[in-house]
C-alpha atoms as a PDB file:
ATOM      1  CA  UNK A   1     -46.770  13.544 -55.566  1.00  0.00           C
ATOM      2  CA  UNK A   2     -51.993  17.667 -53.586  1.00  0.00           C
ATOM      3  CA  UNK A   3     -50.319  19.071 -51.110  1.00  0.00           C
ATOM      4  CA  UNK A   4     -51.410  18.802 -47.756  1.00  0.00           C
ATOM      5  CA  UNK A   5     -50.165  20.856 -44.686  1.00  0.00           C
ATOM      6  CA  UNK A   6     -48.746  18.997 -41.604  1.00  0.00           C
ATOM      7  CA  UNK A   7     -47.919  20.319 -38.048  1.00  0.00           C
ATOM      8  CA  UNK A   8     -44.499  18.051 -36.616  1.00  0.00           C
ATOM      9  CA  UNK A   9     -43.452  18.472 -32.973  1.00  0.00           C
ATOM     10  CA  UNK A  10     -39.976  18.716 -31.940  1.00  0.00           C
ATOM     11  CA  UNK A  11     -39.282  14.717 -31.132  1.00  0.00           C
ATOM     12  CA  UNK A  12     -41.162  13.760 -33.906  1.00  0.00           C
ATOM     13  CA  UNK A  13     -38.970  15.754 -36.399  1.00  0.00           C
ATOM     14  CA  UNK A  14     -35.571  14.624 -34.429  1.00  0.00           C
ATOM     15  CA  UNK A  15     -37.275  10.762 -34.852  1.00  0.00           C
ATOM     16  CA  UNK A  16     -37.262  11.151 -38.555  1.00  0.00           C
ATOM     17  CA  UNK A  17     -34.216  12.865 -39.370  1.00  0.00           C
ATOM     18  CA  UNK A  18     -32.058   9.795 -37.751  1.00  0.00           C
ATOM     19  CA  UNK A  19     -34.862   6.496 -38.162  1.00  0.00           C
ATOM     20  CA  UNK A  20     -36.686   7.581 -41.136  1.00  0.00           C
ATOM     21  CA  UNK A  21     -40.373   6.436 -40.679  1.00  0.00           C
ATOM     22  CA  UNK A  22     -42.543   3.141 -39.876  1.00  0.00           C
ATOM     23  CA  UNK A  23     -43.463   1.417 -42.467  1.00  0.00           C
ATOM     24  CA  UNK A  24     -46.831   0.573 -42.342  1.00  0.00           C
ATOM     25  CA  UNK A  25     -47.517  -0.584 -46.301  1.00  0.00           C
ATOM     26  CA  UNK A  26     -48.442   3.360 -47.011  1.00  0.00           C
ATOM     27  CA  UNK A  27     -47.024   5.585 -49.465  1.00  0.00           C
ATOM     28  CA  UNK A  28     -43.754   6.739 -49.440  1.00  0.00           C
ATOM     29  CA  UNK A  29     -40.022   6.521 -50.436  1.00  0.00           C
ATOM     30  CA  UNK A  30     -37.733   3.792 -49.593  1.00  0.00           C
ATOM     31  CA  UNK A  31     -34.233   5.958 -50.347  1.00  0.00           C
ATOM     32  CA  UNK A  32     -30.697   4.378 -50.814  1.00  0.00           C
ATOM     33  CA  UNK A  33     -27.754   6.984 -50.359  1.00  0.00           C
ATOM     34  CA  UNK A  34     -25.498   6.117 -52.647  1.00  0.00           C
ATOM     35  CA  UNK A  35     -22.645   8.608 -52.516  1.00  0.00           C
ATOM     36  CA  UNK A  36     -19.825   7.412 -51.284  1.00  0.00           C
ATOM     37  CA  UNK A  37     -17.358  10.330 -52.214  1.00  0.00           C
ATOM     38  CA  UNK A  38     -17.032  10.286 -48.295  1.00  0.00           C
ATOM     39  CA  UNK A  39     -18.237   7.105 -46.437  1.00  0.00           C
ATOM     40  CA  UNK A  40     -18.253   8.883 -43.368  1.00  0.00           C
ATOM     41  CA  UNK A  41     -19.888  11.825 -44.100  1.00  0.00           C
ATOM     42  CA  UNK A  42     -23.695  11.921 -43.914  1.00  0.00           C
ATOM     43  CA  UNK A  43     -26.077  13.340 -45.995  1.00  0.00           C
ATOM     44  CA  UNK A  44     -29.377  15.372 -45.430  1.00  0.00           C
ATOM     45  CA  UNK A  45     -32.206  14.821 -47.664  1.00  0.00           C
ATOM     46  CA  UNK A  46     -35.234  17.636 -47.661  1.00  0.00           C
ATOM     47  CA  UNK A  47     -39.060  17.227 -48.145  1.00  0.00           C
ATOM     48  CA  UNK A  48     -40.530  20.387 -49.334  1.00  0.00           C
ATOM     49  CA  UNK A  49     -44.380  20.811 -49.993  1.00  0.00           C
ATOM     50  CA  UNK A  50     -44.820  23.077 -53.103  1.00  0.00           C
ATOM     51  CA  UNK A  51     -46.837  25.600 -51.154  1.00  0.00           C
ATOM     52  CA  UNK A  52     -43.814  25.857 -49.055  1.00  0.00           C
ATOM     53  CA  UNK A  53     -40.716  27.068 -49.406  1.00  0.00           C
ATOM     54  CA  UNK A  54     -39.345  28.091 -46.592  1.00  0.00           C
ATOM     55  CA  UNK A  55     -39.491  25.309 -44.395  1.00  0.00           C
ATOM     56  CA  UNK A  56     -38.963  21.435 -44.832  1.00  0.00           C
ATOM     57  CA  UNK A  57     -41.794  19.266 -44.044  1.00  0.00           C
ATOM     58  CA  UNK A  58     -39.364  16.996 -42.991  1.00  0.00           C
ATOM     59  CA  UNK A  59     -36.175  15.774 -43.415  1.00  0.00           C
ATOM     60  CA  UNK A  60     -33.269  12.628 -42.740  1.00  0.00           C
ATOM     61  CA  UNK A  61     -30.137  12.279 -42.134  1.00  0.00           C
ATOM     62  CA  UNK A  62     -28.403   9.060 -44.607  1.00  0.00           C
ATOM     63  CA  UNK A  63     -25.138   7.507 -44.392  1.00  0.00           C
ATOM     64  CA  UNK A  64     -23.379   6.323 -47.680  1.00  0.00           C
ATOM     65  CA  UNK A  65     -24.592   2.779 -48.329  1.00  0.00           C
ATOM     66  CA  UNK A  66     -27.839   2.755 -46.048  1.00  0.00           C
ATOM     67  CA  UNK A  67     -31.536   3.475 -46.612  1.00  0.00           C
ATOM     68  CA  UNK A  68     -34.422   4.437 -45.329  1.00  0.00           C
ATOM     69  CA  UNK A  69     -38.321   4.225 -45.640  1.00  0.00           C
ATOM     70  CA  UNK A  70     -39.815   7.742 -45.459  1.00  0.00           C
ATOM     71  CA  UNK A  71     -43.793   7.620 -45.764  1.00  0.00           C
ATOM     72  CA  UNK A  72     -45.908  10.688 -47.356  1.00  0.00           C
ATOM     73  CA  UNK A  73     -49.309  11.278 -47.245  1.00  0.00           C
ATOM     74  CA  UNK A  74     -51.613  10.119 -50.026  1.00  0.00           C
ATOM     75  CA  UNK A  75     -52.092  13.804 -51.133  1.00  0.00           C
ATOM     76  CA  UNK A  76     -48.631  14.488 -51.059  1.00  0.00           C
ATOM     77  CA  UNK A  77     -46.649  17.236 -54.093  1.00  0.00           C
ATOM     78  CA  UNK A  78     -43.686  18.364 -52.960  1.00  0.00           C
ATOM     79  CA  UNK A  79     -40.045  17.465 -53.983  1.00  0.00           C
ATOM     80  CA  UNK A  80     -37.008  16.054 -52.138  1.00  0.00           C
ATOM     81  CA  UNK A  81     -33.670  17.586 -52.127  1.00  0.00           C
ATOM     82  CA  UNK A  82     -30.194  17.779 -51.150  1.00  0.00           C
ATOM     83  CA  UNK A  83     -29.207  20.130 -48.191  1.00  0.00           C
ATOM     84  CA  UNK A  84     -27.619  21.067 -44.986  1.00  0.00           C
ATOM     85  CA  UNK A  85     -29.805  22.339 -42.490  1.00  0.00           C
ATOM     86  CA  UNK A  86     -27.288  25.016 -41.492  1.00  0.00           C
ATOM     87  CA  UNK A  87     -29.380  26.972 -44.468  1.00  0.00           C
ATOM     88  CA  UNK A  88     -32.515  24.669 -45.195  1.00  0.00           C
ATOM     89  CA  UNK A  89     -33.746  25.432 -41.674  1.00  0.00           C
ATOM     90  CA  UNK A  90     -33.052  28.537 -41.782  1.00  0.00           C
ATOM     91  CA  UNK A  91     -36.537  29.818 -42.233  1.00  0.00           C
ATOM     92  CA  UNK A  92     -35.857  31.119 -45.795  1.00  0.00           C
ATOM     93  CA  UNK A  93     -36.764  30.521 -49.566  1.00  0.00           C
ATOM     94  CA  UNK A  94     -33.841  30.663 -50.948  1.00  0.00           C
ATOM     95  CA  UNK A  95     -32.346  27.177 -51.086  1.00  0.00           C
ATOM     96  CA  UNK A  96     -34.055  25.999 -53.901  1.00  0.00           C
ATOM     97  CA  UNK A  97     -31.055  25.789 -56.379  1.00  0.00           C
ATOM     98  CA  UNK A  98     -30.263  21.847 -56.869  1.00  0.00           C
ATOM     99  CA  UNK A  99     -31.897  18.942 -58.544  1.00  0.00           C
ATOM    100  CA  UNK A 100     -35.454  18.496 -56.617  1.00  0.00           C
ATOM    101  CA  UNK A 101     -37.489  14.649 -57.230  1.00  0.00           C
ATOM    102  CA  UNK A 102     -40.767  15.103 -57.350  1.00  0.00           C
ATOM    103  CA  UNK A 103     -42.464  12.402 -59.559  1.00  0.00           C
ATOM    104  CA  UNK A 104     -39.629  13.210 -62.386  1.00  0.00           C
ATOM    105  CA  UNK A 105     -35.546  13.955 -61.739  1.00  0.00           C
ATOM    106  CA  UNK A 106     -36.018  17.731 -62.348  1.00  0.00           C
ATOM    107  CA  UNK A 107     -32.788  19.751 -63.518  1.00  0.00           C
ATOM    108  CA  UNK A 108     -35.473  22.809 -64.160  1.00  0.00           C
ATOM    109  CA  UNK A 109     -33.963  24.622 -60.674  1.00  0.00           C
ATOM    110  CA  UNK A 110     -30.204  23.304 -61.100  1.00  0.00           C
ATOM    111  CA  UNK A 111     -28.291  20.373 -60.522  1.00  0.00           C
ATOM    112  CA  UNK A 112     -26.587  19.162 -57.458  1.00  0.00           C
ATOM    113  CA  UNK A 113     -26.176  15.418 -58.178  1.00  0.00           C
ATOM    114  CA  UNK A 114     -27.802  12.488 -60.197  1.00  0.00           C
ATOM    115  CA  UNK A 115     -30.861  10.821 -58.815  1.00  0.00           C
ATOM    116  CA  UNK A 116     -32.736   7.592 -59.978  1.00  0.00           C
ATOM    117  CA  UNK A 117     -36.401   7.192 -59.062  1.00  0.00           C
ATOM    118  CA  UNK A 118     -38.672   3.857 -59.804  1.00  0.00           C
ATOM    119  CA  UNK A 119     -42.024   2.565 -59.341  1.00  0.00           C
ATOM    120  CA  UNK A 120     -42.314  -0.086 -56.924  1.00  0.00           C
ATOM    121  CA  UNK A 121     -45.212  -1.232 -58.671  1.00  0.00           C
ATOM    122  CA  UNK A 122     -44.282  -3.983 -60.886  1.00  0.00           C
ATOM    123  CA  UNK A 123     -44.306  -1.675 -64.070  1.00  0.00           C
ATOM    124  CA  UNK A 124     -40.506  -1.482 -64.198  1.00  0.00           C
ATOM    125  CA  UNK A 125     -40.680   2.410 -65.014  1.00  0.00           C
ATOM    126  CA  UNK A 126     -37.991   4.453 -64.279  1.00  0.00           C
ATOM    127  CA  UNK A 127     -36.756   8.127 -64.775  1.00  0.00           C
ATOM    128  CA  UNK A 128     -33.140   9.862 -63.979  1.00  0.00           C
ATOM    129  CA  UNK A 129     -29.154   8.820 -63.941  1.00  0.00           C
ATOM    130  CA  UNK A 130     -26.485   8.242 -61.763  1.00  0.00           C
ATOM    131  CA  UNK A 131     -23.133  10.054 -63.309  1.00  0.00           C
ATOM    132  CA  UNK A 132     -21.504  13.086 -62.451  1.00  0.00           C
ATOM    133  CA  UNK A 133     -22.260  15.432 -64.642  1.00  0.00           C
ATOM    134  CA  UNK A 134     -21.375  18.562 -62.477  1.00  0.00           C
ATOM    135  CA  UNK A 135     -18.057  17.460 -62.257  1.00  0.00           C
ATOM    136  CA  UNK A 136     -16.179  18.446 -65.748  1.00  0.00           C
ATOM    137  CA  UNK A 137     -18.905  21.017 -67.341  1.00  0.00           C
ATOM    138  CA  UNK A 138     -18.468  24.313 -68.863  1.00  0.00           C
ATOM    139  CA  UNK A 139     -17.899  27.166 -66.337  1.00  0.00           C
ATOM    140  CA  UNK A 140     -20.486  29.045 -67.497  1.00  0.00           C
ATOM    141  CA  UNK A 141     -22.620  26.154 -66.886  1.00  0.00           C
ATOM    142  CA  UNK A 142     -22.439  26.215 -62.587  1.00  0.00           C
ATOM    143  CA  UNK A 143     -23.639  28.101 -60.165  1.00  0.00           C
ATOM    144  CA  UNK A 144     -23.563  28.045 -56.560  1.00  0.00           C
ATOM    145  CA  UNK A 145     -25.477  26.865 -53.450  1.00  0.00           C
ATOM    146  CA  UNK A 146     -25.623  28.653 -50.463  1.00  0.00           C
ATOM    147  CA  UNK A 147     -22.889  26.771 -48.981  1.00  0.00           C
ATOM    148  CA  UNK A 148     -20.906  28.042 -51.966  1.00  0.00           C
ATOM    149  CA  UNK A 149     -20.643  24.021 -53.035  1.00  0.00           C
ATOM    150  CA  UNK A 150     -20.911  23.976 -56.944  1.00  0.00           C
ATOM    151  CA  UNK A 151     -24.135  23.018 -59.213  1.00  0.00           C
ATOM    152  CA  UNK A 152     -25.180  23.294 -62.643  1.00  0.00           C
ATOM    153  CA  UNK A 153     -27.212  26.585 -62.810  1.00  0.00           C
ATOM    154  CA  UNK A 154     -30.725  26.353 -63.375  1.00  0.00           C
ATOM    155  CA  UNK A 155     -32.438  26.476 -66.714  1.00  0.00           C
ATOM    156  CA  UNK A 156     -35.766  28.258 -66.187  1.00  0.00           C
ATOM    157  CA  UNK A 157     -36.712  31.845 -64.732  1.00  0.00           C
ATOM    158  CA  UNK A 158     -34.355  34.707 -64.222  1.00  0.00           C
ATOM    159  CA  UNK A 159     -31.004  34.031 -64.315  1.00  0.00           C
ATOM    160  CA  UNK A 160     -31.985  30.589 -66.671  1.00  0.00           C
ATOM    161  CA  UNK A 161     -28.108  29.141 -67.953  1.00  0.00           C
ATOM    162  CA  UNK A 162     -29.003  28.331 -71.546  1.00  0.00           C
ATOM    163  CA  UNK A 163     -24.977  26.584 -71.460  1.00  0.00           C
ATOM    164  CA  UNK A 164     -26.087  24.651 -68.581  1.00  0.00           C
ATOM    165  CA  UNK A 165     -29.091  23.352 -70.488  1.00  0.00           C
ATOM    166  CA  UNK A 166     -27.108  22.689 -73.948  1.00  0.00           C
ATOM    167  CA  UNK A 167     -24.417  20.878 -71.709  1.00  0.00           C
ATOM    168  CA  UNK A 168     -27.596  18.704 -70.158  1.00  0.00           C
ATOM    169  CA  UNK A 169     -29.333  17.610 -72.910  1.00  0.00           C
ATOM    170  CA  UNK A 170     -25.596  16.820 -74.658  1.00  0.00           C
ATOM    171  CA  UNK A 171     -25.208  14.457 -71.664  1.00  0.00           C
ATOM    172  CA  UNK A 172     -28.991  13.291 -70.584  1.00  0.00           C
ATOM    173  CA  UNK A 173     -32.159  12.383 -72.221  1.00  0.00           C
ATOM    174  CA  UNK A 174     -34.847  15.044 -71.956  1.00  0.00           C
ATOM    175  CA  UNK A 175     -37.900  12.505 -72.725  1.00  0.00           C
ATOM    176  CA  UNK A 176     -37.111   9.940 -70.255  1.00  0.00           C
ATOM    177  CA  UNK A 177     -34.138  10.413 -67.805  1.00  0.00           C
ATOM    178  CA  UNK A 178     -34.650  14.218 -66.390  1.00  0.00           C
ATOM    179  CA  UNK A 179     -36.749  17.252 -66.315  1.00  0.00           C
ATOM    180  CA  UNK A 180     -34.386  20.079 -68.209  1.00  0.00           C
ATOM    181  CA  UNK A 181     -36.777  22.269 -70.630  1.00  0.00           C
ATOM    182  CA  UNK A 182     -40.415  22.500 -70.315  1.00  0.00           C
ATOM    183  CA  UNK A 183     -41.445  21.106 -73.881  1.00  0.00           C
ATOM    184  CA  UNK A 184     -40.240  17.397 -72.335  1.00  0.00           C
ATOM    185  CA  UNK A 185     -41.727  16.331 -68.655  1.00  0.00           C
ATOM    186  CA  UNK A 186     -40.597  12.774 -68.177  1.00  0.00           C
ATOM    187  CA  UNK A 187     -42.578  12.105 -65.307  1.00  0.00           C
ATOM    188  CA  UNK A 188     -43.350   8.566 -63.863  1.00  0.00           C
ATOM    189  CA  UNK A 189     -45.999   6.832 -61.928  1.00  0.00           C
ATOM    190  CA  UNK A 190     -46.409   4.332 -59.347  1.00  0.00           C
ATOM    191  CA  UNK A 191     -49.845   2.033 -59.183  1.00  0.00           C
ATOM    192  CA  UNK A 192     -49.067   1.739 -55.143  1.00  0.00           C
ATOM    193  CA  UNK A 193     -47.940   5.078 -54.082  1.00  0.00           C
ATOM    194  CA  UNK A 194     -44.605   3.795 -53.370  1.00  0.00           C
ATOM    195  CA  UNK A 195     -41.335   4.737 -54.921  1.00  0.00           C
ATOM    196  CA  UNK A 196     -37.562   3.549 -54.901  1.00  0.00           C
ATOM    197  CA  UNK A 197     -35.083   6.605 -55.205  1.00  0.00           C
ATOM    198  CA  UNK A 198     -31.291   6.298 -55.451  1.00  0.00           C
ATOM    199  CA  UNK A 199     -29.196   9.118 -54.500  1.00  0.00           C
ATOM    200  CA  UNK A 200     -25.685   9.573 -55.829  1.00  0.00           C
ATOM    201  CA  UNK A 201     -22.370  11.890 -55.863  1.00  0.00           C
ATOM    202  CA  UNK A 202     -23.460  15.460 -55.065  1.00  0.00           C
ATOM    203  CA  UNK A 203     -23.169  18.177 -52.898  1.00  0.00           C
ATOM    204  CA  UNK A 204     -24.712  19.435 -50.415  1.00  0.00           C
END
């Protein structure tokens, strides 16, 4: 998903955390939230362009069992995440720590929750899961967000888990359902520029 830098006034942004965005046959992500640990609790949902950390692009605000289109340029890279914009919006970097979906279901920075993401294309490809696998694992395994919720650590940099990543690729399949060590990268494509991405149980 090149990245491309774009300025949002203050309506604008409000429009699209509650509506999502018009969809106009464009690129984008139609997204289904489909936690329903608590059906009425909400859930954020970040965009992120690569060459920026510290800010979302933009961001929405789902309700378990609804979706929403959510349109991206054509030169879009960035990722999508779980948050809360008590700390997303905080102006700082250092929120990355959860499962980010950026053309694969990456477990590289952590896990916060299972995500499945498919081509709308008629190809039928699809990458990611939708169990709990934070729930259960090794202590060793989790970290924390910023909220203090708990998340599988992440598996590359400092501070890398190597018990998180043995307990992910006991569970997951590194070649075609999520991004957890750098020799596999089961990324997907989509013809159109359009995706489908299901959310499920995670935190937040």
């Amino acid at each position: 998903m090149a990245s491309h830098h774009h300025a949002l006034g203050t309506v604008a942004l409000l429009s699209m955390i509650y509506l999502g965005d018009y969809d106009d046959g464009g690129p984008g992500i139609t997204m289904h939230d489909l936690d329903f640990s608590n059906r009425r609790q909400g859930h954020y949902y970040f965009f992120y362009e690569n060459n920026r950390d510290n800010h979302p692009w933009k961001y929405v605000l789902l309700h378990p069992g609804t979706q929403v289109f959510m349109s991206v340029c054509p030169t879009f890279a960035g990722r999508i995440v779980r948050g809360n914009p008590a700390y997303n919006l905080d102006g700082s970097a250092l929120h990355n720590l959860g499962t980010w979906i950026e053309g694969d279901v990456s477990l590289l920075e952590g896990c916060d929750g299972a995500a499945l993401l498919a081509a709308t294309d008629g190809s039928g490809v699809l990458t990611g899961f939708s169990d709990d696998i934070i729930t259960g694992a090794p202590y060793a395994a989790l970290a924390a967000k910023s909220d203090g919720s708990a998340t599988l650590a992440k598996t590359v940099g400092d501070d890398a888990s190597w018990v998180a990543a043995q307990y992910e690729l006991g569970l997951l399949d590194p070649t075609t359902q999520a991004f957890i060590v750098q020799a596999y990268k089961p990324v997907i494509a989509t013809r159109n520029g359009r995706w489908d991405l299901s959310l499920y149980l995670g935190t937040y």
